[in-house]
Protein backbone atom coordinates (compact mmCIF):
# COMPACT_ATOMS: atom_id res chain seq x y z
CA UNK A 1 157.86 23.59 55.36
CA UNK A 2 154.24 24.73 54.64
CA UNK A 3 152.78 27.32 56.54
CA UNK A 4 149.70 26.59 58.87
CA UNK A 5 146.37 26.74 57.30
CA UNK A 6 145.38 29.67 60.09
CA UNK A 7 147.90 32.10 58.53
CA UNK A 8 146.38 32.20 55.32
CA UNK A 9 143.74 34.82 53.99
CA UNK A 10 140.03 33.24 53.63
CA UNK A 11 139.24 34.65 49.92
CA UNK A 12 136.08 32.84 49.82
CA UNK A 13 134.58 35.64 51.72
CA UNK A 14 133.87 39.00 49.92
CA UNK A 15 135.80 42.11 51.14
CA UNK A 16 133.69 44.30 53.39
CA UNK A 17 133.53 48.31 53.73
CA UNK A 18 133.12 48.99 57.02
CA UNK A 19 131.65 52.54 58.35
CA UNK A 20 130.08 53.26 61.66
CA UNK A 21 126.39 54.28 62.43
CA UNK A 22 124.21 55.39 65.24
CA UNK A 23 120.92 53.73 65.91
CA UNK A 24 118.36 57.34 65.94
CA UNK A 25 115.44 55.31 65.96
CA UNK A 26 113.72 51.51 66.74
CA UNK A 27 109.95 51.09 65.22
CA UNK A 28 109.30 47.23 65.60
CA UNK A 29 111.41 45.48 63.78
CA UNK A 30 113.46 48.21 62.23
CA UNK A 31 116.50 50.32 63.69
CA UNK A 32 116.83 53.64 61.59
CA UNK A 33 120.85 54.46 61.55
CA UNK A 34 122.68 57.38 60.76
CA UNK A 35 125.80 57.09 59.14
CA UNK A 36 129.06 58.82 61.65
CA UNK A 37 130.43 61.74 59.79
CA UNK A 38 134.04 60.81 58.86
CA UNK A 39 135.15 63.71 56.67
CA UNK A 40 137.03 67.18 57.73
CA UNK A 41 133.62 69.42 57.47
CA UNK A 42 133.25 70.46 61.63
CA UNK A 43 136.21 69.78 62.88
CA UNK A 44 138.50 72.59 61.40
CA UNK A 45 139.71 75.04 63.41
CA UNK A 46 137.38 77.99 61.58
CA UNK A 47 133.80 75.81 62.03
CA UNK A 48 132.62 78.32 64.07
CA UNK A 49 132.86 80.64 61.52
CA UNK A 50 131.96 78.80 58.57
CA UNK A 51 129.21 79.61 56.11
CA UNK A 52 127.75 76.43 55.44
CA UNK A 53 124.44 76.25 57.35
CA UNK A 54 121.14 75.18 56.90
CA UNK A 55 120.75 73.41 53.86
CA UNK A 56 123.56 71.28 53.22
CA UNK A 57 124.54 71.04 56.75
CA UNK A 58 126.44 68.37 58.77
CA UNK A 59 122.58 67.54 60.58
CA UNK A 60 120.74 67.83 57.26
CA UNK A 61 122.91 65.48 55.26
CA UNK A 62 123.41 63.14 57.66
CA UNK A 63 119.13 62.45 58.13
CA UNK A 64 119.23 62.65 54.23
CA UNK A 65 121.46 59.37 54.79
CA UNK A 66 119.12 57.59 57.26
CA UNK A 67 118.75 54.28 56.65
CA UNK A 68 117.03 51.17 58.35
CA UNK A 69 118.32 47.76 58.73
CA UNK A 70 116.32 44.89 60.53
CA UNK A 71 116.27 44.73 64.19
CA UNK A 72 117.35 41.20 64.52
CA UNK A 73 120.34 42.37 66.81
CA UNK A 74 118.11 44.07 69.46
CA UNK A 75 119.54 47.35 68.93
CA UNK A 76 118.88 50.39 71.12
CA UNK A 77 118.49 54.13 70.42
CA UNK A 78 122.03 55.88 70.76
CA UNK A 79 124.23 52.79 70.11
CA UNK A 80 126.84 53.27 67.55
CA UNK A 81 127.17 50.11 65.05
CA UNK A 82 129.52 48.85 62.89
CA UNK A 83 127.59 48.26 59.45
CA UNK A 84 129.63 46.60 56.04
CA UNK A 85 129.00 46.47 52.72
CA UNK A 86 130.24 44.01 50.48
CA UNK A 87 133.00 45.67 47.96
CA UNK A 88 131.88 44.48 45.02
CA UNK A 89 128.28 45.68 45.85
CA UNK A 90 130.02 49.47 45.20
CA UNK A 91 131.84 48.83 42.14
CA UNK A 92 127.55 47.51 41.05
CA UNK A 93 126.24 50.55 42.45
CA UNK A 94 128.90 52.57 40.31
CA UNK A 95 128.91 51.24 36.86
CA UNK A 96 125.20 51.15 37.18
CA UNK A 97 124.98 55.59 37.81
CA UNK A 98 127.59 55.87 35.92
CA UNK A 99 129.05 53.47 33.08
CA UNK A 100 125.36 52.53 32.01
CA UNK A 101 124.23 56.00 31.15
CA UNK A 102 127.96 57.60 29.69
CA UNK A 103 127.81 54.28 27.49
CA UNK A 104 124.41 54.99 26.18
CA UNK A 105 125.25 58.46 25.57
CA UNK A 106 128.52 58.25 24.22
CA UNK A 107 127.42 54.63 21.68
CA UNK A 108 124.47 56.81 20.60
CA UNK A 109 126.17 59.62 19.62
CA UNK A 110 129.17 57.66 17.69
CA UNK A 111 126.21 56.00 16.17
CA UNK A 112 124.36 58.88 15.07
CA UNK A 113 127.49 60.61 13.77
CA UNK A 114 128.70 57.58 11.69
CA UNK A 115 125.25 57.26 10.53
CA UNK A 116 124.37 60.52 9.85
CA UNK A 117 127.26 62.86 10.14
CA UNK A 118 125.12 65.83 11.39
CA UNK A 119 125.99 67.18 14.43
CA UNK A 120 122.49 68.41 15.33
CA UNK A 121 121.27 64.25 14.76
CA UNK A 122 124.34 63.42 17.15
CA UNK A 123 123.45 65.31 19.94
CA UNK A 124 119.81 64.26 19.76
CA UNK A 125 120.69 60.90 19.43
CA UNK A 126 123.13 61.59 22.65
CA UNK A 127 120.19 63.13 24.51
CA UNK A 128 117.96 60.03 23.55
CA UNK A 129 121.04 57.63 24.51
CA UNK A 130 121.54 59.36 28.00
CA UNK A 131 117.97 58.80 28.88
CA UNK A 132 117.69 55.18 27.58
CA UNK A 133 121.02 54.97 29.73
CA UNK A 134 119.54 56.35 33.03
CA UNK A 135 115.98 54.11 32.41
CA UNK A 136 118.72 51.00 32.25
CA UNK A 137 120.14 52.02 35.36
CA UNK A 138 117.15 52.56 37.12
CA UNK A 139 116.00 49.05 36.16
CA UNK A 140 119.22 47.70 36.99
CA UNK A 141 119.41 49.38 40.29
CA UNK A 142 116.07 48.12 41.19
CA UNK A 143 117.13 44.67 40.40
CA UNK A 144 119.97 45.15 42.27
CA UNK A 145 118.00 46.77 45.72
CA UNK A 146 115.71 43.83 45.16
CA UNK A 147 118.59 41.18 45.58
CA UNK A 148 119.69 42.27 48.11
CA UNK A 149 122.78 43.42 47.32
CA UNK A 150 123.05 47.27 47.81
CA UNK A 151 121.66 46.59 51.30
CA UNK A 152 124.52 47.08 54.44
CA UNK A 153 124.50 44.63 57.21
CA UNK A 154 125.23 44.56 60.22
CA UNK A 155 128.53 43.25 61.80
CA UNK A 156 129.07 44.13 65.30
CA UNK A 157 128.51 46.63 67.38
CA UNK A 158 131.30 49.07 68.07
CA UNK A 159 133.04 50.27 71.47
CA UNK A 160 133.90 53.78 72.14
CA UNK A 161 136.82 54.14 70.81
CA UNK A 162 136.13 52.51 67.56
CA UNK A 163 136.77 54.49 63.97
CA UNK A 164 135.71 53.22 60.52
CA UNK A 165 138.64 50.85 58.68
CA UNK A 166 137.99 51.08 54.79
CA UNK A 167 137.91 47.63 53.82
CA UNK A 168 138.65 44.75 56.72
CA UNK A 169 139.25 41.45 55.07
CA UNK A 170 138.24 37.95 56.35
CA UNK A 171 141.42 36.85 58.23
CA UNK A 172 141.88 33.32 59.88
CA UNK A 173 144.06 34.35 62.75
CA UNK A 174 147.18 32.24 63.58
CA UNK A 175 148.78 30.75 67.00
């Protein structure tokens, strides 16, 4: 027998990272979010001790990672949000710091050293490669902020009890 339609996955929609946010601030059509800090820094049992303050703080970082998304939800200061980002959008956003600039880096200096076989040419041709590499990444990331597609949306808003689930895939639930 075949299995019902409603049991299958729905592939045709991307895979979503989910994390949860805090609306800090509406200004028209804008909310300004704060991302919900999820890792182990705070909640140890020796954070009252702990040296890490001012700079680099739990409160600095986290308005270092303010962000703004349209307003078209009617959000209010002090709820908490469930924002995505599409997968593949942070595999773009990685190869682009990354891969882009090692590649440049790394060709140029194989280049240079076939080519020349000195090693003070290969490591200014390696300099030279690493900033052509980041100037193609920057270029590439501003195509890519410019799409669209580094941008988080918004998905729902989330209840008290809610905590952040990785990746949630698009699931046509069954009977």
């Amino acid at each position: 027998m075949d299995a019902p339609a409603d049991d299958t996955l729905d592939f045709s929609a991307p895979a979503m990272v989910e994390g949860i946010a805090h609306v800090v601030a509406v200004e028209g059509d804008l909310a300004w979010l704060e991302p919900e800090q999820t890792t182990s820094c705070g909640s140890c049992a020796s954070s009252g001790a702990c040296g890490a303050k001012g700079i680099g703080t739990t409160a600095s970082r986290l308005e270092a990672r303010r962000f703004s998304l349209e307003n078209h939800a009617g959000l209010a200061v002090g709820e908490r949000v469930v924002i995505g980002i599409r997968e593949n959008a942070l595999v773009k956003a990685s190869l682009t710091a990354y891969a882009i600039p090692l590649g440049t880096l790394l060709g140029s200096g194989a280049l240079a050293q076939w080519a020349a076989g000195s090693d003070g040419v290969t490591m200014a041709a390696m300099f030279g490669g690493l900033a052509l590499g980041l100037g193609l990444a920057r270029l590439n990331a501003r195509r890519l902020n410019t799409r669209g597609d580094l941008a988080p949306r918004f998905l729902r808003r989330a209840d008290e009890a809610a905590a952040c689930h990785p990746v949630t895939f698009n699931k046509k639930v069954g009977a």
